[in-house]
Structure formats: structure tokens, C-alpha cells
N, C-alpha and C. Protein backbone atom coordinates (compact mmCIF):
# COMPACT_ATOMS: atom_id res chain seq x y z
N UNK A 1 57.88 48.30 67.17
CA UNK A 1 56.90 48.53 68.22
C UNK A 1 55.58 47.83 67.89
N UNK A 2 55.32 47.94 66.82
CA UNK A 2 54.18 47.37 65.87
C UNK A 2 53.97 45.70 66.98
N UNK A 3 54.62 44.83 66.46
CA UNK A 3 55.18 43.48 66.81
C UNK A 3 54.82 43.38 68.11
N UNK A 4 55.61 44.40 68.92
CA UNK A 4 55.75 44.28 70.66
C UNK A 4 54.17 44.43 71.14
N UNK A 5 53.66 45.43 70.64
CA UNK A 5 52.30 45.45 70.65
C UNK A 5 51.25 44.04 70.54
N UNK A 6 51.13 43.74 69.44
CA UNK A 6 51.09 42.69 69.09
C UNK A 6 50.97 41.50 70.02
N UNK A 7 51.85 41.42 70.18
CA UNK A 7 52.03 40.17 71.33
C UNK A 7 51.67 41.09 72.78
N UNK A 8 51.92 42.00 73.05
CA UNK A 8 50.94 42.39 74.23
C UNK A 8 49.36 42.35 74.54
N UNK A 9 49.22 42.83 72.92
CA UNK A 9 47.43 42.68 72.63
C UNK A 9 47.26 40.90 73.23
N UNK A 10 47.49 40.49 72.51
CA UNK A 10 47.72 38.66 72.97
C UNK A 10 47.61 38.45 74.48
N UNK A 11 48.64 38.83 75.14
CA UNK A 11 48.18 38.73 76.32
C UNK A 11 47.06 39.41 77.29
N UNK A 12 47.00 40.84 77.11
CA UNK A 12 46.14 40.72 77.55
C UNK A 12 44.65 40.65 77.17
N UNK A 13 44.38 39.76 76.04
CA UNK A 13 42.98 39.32 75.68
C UNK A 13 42.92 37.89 76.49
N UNK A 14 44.26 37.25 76.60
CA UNK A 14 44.38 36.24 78.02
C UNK A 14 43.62 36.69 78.84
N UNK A 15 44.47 38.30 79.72
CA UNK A 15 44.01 38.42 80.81
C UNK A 15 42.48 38.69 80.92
N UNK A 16 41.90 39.19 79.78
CA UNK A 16 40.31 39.43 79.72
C UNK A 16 39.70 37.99 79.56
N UNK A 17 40.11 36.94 79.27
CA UNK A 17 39.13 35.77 79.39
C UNK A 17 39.19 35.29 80.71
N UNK A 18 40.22 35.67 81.66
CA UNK A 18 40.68 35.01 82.61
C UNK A 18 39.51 35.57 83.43
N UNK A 19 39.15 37.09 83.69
CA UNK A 19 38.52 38.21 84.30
C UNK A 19 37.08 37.56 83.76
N UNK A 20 36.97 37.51 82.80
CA UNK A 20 35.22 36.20 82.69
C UNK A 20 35.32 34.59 82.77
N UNK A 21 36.05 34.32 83.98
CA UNK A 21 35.94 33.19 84.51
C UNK A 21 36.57 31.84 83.81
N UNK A 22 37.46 31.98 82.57
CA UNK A 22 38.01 30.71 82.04
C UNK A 22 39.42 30.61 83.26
N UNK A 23 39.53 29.70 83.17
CA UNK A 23 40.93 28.93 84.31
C UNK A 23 41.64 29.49 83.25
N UNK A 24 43.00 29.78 84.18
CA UNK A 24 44.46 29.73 83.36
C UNK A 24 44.63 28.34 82.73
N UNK A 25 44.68 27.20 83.92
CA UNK A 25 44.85 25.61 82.93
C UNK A 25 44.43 26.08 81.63
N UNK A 26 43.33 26.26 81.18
CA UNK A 26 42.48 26.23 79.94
C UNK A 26 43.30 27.38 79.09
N UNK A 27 43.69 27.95 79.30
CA UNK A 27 44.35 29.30 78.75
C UNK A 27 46.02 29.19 78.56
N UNK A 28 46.37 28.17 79.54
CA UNK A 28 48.07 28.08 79.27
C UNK A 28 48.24 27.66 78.19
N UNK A 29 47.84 26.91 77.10
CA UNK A 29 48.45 27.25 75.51
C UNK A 29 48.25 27.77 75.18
N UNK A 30 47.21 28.85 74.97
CA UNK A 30 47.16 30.07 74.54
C UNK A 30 48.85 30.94 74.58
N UNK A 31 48.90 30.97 75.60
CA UNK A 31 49.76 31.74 76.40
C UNK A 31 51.35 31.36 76.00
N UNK A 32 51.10 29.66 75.62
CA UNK A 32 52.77 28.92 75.18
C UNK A 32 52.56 29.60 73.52
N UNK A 33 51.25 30.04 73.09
CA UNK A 33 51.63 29.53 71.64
C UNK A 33 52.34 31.43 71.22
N UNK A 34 52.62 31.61 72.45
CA UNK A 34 53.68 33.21 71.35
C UNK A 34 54.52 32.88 71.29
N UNK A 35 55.40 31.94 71.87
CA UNK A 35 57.12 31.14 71.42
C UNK A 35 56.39 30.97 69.93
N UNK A 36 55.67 30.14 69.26
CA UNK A 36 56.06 30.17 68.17
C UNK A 36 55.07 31.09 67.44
N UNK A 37 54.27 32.21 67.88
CA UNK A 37 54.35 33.31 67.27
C UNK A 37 55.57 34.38 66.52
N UNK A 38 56.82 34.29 67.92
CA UNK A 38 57.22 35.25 67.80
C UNK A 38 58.58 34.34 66.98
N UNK A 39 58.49 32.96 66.59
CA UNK A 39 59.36 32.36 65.88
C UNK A 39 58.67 32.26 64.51
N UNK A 40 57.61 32.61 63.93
CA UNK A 40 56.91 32.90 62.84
C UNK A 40 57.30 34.62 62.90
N UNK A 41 57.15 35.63 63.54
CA UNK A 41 57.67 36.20 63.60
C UNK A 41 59.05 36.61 62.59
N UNK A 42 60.09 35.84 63.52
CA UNK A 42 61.54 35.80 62.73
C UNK A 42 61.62 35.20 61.80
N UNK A 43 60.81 34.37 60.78
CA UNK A 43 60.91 34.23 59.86
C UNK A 43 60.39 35.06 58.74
N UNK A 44 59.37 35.60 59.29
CA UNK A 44 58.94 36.74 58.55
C UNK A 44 59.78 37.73 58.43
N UNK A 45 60.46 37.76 59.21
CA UNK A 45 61.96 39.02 59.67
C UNK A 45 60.94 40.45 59.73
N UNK A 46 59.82 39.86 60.63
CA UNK A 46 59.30 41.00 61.09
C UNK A 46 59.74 41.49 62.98
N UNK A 47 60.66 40.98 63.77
CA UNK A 47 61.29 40.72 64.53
C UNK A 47 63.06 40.07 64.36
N UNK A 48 63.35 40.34 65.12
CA UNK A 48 64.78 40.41 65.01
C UNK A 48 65.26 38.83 66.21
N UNK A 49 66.06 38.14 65.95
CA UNK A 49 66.57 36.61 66.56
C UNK A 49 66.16 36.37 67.69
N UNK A 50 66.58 37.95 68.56
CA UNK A 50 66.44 37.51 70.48
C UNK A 50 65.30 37.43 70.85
N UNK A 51 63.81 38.21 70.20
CA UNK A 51 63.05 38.22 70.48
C UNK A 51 62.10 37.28 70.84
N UNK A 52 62.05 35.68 70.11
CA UNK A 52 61.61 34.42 70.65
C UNK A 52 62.34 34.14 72.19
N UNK A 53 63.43 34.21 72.20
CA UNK A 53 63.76 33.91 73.38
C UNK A 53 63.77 34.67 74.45
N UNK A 54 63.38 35.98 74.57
CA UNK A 54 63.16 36.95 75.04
C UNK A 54 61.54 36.64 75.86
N UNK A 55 60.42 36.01 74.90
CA UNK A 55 58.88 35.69 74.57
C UNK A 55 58.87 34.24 75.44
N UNK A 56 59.82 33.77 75.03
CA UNK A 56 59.99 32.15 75.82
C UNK A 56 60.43 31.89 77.52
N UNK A 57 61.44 32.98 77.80
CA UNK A 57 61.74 33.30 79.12
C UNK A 57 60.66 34.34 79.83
N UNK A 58 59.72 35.08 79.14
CA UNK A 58 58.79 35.27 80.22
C UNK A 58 57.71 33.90 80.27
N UNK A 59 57.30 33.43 78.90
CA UNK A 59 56.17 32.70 79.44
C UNK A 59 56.18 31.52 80.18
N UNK A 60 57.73 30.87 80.26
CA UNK A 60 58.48 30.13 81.24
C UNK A 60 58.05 30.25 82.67
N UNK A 61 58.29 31.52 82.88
CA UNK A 61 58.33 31.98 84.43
C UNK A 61 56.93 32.34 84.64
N UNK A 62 56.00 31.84 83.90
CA UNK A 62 54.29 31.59 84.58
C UNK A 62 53.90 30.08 84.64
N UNK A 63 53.46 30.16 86.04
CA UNK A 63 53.24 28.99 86.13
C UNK A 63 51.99 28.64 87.18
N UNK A 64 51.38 29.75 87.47
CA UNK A 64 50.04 30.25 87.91
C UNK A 64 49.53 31.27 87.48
N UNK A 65 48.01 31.94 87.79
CA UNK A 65 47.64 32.84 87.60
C UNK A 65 48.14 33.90 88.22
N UNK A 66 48.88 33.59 89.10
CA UNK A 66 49.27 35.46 90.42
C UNK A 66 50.20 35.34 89.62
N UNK A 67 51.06 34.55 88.99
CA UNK A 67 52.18 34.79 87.78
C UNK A 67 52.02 35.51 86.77
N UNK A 68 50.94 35.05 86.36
CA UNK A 68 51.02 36.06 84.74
C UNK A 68 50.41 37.36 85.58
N UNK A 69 49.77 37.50 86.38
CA UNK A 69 49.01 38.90 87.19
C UNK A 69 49.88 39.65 87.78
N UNK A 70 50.67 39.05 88.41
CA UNK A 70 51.62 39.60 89.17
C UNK A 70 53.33 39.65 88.64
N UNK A 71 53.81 38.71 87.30
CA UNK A 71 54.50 39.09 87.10
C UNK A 71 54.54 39.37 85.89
N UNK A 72 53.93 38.39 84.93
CA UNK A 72 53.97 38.30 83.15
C UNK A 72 53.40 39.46 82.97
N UNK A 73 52.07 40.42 83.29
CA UNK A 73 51.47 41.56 82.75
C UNK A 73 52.10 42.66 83.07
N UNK A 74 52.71 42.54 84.53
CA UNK A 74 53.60 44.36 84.66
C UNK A 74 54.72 44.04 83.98
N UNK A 75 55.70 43.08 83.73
CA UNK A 75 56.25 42.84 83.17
C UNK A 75 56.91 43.33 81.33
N UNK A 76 55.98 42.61 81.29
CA UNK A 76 55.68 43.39 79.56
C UNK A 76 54.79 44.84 79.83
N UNK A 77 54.30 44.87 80.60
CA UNK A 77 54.19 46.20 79.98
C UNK A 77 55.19 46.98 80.21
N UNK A 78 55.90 46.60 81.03
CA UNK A 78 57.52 47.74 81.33
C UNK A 78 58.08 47.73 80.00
N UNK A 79 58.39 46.64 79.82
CA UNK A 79 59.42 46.13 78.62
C UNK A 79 58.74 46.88 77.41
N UNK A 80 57.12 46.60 77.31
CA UNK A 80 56.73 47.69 75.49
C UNK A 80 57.08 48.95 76.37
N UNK A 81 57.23 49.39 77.10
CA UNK A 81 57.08 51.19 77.62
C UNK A 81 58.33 51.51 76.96
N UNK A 82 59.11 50.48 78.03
CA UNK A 82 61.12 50.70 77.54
C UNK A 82 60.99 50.97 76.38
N UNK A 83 61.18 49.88 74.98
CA UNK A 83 61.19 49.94 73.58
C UNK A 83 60.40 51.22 73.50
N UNK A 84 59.02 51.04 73.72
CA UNK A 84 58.74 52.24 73.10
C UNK A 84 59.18 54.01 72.84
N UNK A 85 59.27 53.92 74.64
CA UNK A 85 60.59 55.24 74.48
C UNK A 85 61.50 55.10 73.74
N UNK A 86 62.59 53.87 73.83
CA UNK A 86 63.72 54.44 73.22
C UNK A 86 63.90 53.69 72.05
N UNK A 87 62.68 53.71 71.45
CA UNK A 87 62.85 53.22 69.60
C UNK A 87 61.84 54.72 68.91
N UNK A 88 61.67 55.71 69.56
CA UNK A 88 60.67 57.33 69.25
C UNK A 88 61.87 57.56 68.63
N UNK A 89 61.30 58.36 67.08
CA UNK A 89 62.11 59.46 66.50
C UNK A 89 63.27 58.52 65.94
């Protein structure tokens, strides 16, 4: 959960620069560079194999700002909720 966090914090400190006026343009590597976060990650074997590609297929599917707003942020946050419930206890 630690991890999943992690890379959520990441994004949305995105979404807070975005909210004081930096463009996404300016922010989309930000945004590419958790593929190889979360592939530093698996080498650390602080994450487990699927999880880069898991990290790579959402940030794929942004390709505007109503994207990461409308789909990349509810998105993950479903996905840490999921894990988080069912990795308790």
C-alpha cells in the first residue's frame, strides 16, 4: 500500500501544479516518468512485475487534461481504495 500511495502522492502533486496554472504539456513528463518509477520500483522488489504495466496503461490513456481529471485521478483513486481494502489485516 506504502508504494500505491506513493505514486498517487505523485500524481496528485501533478494535479496541484496544474490547479496553479502550469499546462499539462509542461507536466506530461512528469506524469511519463512513473513507468520508470514504478520499474525502479521492481527492481528494488519493492513492487511486484505487473505493477509497471499496470502504471504504463493508465498514463497511456492521458492524453489531455479532462484525461488525467476525468479519468487518470478517479481512476487511481478507485484502484488505491480497492488494494487498500483488500490488502487490511
Amino acid at each position: 500500500t506504502a508504494q500505491m500511495r506513493r505514486f498517487f502522492h505523485h500524481v496528485r502533486s501533478i494535479d496541484a501544479r496544474l490547479k496553479h496554472g502550469v499546462t499539462f504539456d509542461v507536466l506530461r513528463a512528469d506524469l511519463d516518468k512513473l513507468h520508470s518509477f514504478a520499474m525502479a520500483a521492481v527492481g528494488q522488489q519493492k513492487v511486484k512485475e505487473p505493477f509497471p504495466d499496470v502504471i504504463w496503461r493508465m498514463i497511456r490513456a492521458v492524453n489531455t487534461e479532462v484525461d488525467f481529471h476525468k479519468g487518470l485521478l478517479p481512476h487511481f483513486e478507485a484502484v488505491l481504495n480497492y488494494f487498500t481494502y483488500y490488502t487490511k489485516g
